[in-house]
Protein backbone atom coordinates (compact mmCIF):
# COMPACT_ATOMS: atom_id res chain seq x y z
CA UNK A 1 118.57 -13.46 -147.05
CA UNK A 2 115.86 -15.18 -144.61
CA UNK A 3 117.16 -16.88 -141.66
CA UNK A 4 114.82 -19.66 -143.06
CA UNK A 5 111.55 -20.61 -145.11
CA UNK A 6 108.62 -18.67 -144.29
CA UNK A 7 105.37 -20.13 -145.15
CA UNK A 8 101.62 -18.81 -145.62
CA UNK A 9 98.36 -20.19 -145.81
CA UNK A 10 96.88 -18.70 -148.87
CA UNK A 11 93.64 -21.20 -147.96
CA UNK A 12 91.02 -21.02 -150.97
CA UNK A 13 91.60 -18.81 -154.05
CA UNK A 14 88.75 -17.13 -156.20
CA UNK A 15 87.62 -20.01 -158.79
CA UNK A 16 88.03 -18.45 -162.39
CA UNK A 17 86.04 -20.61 -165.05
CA UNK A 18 87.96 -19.79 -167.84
CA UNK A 19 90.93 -20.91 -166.70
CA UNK A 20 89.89 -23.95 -165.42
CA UNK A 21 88.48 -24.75 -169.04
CA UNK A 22 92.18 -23.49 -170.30
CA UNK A 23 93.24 -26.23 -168.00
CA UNK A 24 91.07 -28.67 -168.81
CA UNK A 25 92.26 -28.63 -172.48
CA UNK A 26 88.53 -26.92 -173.95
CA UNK A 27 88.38 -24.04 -176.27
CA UNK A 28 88.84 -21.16 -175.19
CA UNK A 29 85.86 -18.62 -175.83
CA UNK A 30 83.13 -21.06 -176.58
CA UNK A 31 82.11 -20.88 -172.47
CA UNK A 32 80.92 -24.08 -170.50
CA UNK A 33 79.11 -26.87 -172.97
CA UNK A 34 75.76 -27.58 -171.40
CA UNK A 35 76.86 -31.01 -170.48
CA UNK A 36 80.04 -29.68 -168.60
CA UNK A 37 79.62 -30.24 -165.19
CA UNK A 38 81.82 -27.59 -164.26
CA UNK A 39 79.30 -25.80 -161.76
CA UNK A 40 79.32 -29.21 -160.13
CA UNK A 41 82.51 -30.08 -160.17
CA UNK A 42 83.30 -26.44 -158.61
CA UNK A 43 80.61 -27.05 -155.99
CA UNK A 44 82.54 -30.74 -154.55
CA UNK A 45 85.73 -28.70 -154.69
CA UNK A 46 84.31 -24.89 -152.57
CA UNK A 47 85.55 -24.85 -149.17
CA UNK A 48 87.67 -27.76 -149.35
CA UNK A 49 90.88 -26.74 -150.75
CA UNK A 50 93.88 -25.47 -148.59
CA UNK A 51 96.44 -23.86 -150.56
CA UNK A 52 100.00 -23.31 -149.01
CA UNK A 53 103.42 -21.91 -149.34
CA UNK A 54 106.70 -21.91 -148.42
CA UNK A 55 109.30 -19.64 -149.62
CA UNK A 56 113.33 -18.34 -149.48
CA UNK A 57 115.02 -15.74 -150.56
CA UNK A 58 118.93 -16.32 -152.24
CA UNK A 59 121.90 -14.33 -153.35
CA UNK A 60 122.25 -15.41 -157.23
CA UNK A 61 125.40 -15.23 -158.68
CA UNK A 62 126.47 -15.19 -162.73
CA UNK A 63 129.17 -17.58 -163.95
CA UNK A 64 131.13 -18.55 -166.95
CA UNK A 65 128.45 -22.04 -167.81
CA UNK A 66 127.00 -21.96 -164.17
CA UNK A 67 124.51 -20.17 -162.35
CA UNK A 68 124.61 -20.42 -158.70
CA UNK A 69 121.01 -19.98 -157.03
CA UNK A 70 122.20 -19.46 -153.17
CA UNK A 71 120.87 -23.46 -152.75
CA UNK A 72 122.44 -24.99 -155.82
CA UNK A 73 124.30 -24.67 -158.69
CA UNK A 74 123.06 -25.17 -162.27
CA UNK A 75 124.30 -24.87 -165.92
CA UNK A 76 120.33 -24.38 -167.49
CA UNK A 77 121.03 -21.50 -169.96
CA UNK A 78 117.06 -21.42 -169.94
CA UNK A 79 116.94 -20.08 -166.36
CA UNK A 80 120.07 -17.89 -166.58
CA UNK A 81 118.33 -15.73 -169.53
CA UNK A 82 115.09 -15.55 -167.28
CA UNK A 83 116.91 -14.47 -164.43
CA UNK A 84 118.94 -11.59 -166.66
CA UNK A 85 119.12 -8.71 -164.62
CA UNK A 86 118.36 -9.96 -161.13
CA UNK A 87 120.43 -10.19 -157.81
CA UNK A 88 118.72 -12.35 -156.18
CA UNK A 89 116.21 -14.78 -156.35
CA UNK A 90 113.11 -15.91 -154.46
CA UNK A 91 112.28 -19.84 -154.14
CA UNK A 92 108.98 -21.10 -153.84
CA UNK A 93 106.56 -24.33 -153.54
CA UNK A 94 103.04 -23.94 -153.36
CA UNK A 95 100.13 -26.33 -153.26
CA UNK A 96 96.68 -27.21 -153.17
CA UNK A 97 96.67 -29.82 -150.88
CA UNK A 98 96.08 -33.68 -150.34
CA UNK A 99 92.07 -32.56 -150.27
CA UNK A 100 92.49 -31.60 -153.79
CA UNK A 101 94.23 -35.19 -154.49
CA UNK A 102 91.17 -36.84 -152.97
CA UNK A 103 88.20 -34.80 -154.82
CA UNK A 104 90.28 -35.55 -158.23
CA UNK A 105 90.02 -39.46 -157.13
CA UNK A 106 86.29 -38.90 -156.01
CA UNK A 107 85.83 -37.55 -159.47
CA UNK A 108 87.63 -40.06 -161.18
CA UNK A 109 85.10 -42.86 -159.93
CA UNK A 110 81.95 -40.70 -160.71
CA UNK A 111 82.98 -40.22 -164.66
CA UNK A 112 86.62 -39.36 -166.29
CA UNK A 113 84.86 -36.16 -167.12
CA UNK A 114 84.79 -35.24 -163.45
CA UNK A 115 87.71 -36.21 -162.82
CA UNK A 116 89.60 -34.34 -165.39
CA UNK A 117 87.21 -30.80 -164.23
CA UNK A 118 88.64 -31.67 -160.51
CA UNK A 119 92.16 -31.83 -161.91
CA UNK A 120 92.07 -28.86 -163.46
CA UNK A 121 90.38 -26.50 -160.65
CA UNK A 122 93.47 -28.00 -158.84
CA UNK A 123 95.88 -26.67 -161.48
CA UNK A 124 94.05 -23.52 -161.38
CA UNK A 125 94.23 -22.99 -157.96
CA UNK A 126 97.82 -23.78 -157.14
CA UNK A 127 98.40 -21.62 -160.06
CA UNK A 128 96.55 -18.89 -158.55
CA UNK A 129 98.22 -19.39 -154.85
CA UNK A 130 101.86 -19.03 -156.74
CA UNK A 131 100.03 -15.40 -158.43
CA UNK A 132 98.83 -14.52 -154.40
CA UNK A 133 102.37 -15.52 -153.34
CA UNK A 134 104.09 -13.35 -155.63
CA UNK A 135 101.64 -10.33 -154.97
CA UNK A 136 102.35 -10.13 -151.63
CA UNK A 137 105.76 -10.42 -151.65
CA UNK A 138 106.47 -8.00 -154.38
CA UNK A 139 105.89 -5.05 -152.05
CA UNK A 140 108.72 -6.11 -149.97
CA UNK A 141 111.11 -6.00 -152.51
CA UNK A 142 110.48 -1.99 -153.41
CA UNK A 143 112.27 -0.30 -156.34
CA UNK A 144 112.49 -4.07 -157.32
CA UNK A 145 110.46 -5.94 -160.05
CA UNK A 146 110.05 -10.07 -159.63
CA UNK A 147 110.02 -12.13 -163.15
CA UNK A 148 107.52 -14.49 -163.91
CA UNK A 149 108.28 -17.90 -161.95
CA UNK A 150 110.67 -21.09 -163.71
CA UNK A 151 110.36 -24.22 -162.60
CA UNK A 152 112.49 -27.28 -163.24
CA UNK A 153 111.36 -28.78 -166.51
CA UNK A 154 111.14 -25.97 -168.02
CA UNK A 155 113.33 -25.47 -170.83
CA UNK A 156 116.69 -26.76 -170.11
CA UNK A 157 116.28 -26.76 -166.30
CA UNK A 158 116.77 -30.40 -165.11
CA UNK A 159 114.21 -32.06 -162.94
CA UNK A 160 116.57 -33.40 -160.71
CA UNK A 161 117.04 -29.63 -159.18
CA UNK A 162 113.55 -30.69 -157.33
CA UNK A 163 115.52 -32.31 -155.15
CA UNK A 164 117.29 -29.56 -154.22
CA UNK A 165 114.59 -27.18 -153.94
CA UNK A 166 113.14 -29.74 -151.08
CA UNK A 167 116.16 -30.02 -149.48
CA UNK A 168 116.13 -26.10 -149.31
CA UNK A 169 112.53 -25.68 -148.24
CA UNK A 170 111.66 -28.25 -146.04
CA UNK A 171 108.61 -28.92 -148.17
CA UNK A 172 107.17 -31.84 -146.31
CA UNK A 173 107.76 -30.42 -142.75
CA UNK A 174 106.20 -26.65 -144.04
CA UNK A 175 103.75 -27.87 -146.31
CA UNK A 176 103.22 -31.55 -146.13
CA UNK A 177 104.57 -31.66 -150.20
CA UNK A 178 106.64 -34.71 -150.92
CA UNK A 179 109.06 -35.89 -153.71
CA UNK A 180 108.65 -39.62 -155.03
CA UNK A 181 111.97 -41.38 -156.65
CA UNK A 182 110.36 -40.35 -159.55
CA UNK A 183 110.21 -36.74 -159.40
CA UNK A 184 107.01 -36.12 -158.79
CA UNK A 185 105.18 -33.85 -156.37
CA UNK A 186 102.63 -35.62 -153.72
CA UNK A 187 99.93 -34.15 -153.37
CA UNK A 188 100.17 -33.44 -157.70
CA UNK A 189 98.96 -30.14 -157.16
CA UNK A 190 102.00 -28.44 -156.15
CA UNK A 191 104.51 -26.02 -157.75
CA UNK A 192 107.92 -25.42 -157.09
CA UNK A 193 109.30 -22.21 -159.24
CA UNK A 194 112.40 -19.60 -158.82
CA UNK A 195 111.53 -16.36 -159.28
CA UNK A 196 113.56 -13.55 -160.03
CA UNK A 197 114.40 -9.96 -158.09
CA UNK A 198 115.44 -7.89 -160.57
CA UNK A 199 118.50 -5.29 -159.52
């Protein structure tokens, strides 16, 4: 295991339209309406968004009704299927950055259209950061395959593990991510996930 969380700057990633229209809630397949301002709303966002990370490897052990991640313990039967076969586990956050917050708001007071396009290039590219993450870490782990990532909410994973998962990674200190009373992320675009290393 790591002595500590590592962290990368992943900076911008490659902007794919049709995910950000997946995000956005459109139809798939139809490609941008002619009033979309998508090509805009992609053009306030280019060269402004600074995606991070900060990761941590864990032992994972199996229990009788627990599953014990290396940083906490949990009873989600959700997570312990995903994690079936694995040894050990990676723990992530990534996000877009508090630029990303501030287009979306910029957006918001030009039209709720622009403001829902800026929201989703910003769930696009934190999801795309998490998919860099895991690419280049995979080759460190060889003769290992990593699972897809599970975050808290999912299935029966409690949100309350986010508070563990900060605790663990330092997020504000190694990525400037922090956790309202609430639960929620700040800045919004951020992911926290546990990803698998299968034995």
């Amino acid at each position: 295991m790591a002595a500590g969380p590592l962290t990368a700057d992943l900076g911008e990633l490659p902007m794919d339209e049709t995910e950000i229209l997946r995000y956005a809630m459109l139809p798939p397949g139809a490609g941008v309406p002619e009033h979309l301002p998508l090509a805009e709303c992609m053009d306030m966002a280019r060269g402004r968004i600074r995606c991070r990370a900060v990761w941590r490897e864990y032992p994972l052990a199996f229990a009788d009704g627990a599953l014990d991640l290396g940083f906490a313990v949990t009873g989600s039967s959700s997570l312990r299927k995903h994690l079936a076969g694995c040894g050990r586990i990676l723990l992530l956050a990534c996000t877009a950055g508090a630029e990303m917050d501030r287009l979306i708001a910029r957006g918001q007071l030009r039209s709720p259209l622009h403001g829902l396009l800026l929201h989703a290039i910003g769930a696009q590219q934190v999801e795309a950061a998490c998919d860099r993450l895991c690419e280049r870490l995979a080759p460190t782990f060889p003769g290992h395959a990593l699972t897809g990532r599970f975050s808290p909410g999912y299935g029966d994973l409690p949100l309350a593990l986010q508070q563990d998962i900060f605790a663990a990674l330092g997020c504000e200190r190694a990525i400037g991510v922090t956790l309202t009373d609430s639960l929620l992320m700040r800045p919004s675009k951020s992911v926290t996930a546990v990803v698998g290393i299968k034995t």
